[in-house]
N, C-alpha and C. Protein backbone atom coordinates (compact mmCIF):
# COMPACT_ATOMS: atom_id res chain seq x y z
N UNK A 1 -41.93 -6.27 -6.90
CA UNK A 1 -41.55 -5.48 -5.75
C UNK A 1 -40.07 -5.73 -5.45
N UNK A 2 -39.04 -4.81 -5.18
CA UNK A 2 -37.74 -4.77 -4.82
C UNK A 2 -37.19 -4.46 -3.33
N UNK A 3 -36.62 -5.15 -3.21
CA UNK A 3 -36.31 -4.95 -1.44
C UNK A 3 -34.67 -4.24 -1.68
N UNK A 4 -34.45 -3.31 -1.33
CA UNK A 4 -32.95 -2.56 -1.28
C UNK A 4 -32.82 -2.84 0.29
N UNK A 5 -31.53 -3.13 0.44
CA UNK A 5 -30.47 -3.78 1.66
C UNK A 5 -29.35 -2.88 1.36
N UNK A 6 -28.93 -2.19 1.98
CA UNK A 6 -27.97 -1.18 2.95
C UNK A 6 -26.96 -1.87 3.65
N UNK A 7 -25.85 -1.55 2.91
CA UNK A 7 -24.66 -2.10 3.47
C UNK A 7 -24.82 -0.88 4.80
N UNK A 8 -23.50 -0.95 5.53
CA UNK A 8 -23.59 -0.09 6.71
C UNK A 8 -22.22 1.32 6.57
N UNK A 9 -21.36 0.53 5.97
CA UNK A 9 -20.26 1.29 5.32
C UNK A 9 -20.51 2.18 4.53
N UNK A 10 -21.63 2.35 3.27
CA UNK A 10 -21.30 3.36 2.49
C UNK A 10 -22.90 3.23 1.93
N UNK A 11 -24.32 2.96 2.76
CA UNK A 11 -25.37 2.64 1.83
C UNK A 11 -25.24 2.55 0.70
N UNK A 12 -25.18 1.11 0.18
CA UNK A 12 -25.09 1.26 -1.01
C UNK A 12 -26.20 0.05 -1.16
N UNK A 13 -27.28 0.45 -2.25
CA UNK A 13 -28.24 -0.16 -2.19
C UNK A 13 -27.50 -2.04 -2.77
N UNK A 14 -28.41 -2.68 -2.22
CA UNK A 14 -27.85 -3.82 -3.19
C UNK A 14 -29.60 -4.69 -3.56
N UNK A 15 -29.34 -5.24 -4.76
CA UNK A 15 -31.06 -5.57 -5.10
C UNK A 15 -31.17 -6.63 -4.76
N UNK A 16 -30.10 -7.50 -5.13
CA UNK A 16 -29.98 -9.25 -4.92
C UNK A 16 -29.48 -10.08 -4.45
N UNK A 17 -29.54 -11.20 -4.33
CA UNK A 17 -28.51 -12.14 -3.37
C UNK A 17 -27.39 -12.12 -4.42
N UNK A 18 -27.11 -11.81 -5.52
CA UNK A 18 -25.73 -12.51 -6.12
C UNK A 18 -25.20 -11.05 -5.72
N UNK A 19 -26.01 -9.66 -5.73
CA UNK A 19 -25.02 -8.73 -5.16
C UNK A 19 -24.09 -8.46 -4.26
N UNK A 20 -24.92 -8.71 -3.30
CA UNK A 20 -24.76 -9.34 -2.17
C UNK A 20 -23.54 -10.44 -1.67
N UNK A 21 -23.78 -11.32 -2.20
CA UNK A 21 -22.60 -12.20 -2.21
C UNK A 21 -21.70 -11.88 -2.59
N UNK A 22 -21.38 -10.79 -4.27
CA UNK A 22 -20.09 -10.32 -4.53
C UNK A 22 -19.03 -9.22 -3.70
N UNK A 23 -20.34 -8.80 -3.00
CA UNK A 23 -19.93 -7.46 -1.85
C UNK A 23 -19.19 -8.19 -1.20
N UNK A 24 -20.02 -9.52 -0.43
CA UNK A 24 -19.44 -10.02 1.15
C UNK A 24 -17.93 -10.42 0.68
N UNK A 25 -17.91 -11.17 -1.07
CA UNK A 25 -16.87 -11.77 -1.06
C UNK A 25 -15.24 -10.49 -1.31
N UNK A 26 -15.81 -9.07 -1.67
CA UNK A 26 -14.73 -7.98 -1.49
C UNK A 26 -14.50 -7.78 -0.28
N UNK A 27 -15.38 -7.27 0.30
CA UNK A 27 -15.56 -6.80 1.64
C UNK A 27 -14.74 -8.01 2.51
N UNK A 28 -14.16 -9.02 2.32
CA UNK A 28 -13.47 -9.91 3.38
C UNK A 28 -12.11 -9.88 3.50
N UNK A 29 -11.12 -10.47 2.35
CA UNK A 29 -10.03 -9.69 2.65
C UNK A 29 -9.59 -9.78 1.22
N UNK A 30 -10.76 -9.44 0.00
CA UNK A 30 -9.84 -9.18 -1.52
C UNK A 30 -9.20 -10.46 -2.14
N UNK A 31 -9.17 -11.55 -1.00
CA UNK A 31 -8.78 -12.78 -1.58
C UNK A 31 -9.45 -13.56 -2.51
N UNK A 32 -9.37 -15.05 -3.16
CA UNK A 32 -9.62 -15.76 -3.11
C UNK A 32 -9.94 -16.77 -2.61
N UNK A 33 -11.24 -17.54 -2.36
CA UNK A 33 -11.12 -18.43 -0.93
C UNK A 33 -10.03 -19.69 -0.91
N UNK A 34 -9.85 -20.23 -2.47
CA UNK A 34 -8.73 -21.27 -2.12
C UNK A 34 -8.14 -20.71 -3.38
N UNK A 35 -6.75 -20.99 -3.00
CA UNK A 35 -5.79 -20.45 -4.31
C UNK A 35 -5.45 -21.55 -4.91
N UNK A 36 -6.41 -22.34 -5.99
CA UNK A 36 -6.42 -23.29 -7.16
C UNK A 36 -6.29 -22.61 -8.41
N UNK A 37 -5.12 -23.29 -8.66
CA UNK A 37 -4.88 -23.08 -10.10
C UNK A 37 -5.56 -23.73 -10.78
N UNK A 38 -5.68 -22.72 -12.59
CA UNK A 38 -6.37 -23.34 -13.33
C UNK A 38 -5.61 -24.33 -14.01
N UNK A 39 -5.99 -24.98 -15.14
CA UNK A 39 -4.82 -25.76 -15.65
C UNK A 39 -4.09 -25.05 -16.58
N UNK A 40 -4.12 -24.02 -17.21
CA UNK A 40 -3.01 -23.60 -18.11
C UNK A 40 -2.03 -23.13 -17.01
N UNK A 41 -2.01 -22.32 -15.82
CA UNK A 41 -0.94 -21.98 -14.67
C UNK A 41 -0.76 -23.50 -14.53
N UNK A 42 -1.11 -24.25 -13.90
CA UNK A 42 -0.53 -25.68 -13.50
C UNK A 42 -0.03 -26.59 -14.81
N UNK A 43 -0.07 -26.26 -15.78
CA UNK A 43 1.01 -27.16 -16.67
C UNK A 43 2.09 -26.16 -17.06
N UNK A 44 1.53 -24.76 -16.68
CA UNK A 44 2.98 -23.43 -16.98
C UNK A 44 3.73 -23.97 -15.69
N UNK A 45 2.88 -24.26 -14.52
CA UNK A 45 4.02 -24.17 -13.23
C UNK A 45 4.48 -25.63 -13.31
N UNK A 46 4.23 -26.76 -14.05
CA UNK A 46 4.82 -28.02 -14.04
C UNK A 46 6.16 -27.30 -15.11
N UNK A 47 6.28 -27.13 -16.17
CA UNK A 47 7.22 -26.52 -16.94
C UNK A 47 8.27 -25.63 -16.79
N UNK A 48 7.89 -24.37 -16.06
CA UNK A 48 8.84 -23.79 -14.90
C UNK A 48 9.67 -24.54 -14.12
N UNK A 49 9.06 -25.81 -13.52
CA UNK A 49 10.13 -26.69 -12.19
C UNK A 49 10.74 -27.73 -13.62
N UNK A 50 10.26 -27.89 -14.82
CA UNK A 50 10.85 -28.54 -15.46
C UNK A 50 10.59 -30.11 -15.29
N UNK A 51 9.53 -30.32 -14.65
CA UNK A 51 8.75 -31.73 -14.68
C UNK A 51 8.27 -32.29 -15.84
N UNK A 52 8.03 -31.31 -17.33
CA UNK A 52 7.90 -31.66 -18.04
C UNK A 52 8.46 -31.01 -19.11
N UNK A 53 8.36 -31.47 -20.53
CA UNK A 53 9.05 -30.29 -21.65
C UNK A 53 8.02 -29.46 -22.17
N UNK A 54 8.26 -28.86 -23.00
CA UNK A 54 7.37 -28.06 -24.15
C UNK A 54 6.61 -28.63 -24.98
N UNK A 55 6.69 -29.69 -25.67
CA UNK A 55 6.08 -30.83 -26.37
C UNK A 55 5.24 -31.55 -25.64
N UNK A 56 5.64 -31.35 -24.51
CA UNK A 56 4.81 -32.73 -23.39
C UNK A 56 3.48 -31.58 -22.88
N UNK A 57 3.75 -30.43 -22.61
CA UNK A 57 2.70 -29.32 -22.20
C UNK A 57 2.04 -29.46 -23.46
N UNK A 58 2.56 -29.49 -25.06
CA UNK A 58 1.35 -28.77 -26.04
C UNK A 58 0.43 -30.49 -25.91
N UNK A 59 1.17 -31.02 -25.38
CA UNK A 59 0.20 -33.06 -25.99
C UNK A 59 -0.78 -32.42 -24.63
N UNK A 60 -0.17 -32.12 -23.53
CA UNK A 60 -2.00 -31.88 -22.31
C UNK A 60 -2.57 -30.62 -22.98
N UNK A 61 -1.86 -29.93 -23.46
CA UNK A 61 -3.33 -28.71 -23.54
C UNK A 61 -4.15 -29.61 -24.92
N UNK A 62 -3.30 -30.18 -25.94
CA UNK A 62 -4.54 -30.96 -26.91
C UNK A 62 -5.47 -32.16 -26.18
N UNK A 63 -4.75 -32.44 -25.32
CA UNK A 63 -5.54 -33.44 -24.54
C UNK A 63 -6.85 -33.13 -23.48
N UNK A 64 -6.55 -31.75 -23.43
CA UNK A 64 -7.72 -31.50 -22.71
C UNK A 64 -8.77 -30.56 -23.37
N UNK A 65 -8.12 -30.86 -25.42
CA UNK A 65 -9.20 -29.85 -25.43
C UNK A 65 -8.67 -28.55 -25.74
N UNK A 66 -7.97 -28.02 -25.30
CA UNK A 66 -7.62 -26.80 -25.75
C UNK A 66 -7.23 -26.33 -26.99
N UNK A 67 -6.38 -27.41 -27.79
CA UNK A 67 -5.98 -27.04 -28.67
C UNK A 67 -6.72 -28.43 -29.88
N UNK A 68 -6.92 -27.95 -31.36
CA UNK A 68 -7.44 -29.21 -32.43
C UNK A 68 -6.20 -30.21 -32.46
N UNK A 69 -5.15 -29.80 -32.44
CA UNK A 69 -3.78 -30.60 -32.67
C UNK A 69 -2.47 -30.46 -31.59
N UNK A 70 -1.46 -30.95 -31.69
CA UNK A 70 -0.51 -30.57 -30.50
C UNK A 70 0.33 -29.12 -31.22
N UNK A 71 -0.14 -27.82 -30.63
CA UNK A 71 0.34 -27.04 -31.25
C UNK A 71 1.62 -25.97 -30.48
N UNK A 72 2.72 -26.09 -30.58
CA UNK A 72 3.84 -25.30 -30.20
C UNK A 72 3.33 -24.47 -29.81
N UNK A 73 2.92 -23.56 -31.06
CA UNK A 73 3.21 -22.34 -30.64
C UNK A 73 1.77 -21.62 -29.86
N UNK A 74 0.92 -22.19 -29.87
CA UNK A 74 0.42 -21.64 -29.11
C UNK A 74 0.49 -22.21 -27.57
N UNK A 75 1.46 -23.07 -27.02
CA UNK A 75 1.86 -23.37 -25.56
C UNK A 75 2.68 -22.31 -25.39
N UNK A 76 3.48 -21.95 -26.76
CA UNK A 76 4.66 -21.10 -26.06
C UNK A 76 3.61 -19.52 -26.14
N UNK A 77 2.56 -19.18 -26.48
CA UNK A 77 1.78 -17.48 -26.00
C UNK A 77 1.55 -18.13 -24.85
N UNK A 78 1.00 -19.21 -24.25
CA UNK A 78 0.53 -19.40 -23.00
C UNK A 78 1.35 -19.34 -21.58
N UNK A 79 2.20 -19.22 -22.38
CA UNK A 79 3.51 -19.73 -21.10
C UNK A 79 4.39 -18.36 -21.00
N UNK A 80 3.79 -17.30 -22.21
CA UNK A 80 4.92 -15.97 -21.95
C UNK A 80 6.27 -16.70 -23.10
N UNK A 81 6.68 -17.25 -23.87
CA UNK A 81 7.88 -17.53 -24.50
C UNK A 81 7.84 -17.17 -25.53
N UNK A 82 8.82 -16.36 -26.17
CA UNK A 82 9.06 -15.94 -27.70
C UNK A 82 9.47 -17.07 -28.39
C-alpha cells in the first residue's frame, strides 16, 4: 500500500521519506547545510594560499589513498593546472 503526500506548492506526489527529505532540503534555501570541503578542494585551497607545494599535495592525495604512487600529474588535473 502507498501513501502519496502533497506538497502544497505544486501537488506533487511524493512516495517516501528520502523524497521527502530531498524536497525539504531544495525547498529551504538551495544551500548546503554546512559548507565543508572535501579534501581534494582543501589540499587545492591549502596550495592556492601556498601552505604547501605541488609535491607535498601529490604525497596527501597518495596518502589518503587516492592515488597507487605520488603522482604529479594527476594533482595537477585536480587542481585545474596544465
Amino acid at each position: 500500500m502507498t501513501y502519496y503526500y502533497y506538497i502544497k506548492r505544486g501537488n506533487t506526489p511524493i512516495t517516501n521519506a528520502a523524497q521527502r527529505q530531498e524536497l525539504k532540503m531544495k525547498t529551504r534555501d538551495s544551500k548546503k547545510p554546512f559548507d565543508i570541503p572535501n579534501f581534494s578542494e582543501s589540499i587545492k585551497k591549502d596550495f592556492e594560499e601556498g601552505t604547501i607545494e605541488l609535491k607535498e599535495a601529490a604525497i596527501e592525495f597518495y596518502k589518503a589513498n587516492w592515488t597507487a604512487f605520488v603522482d604529479i600529474e594527476y594533482t595537477k588535473k585536480q587542481f585545474g593546472i596544465k
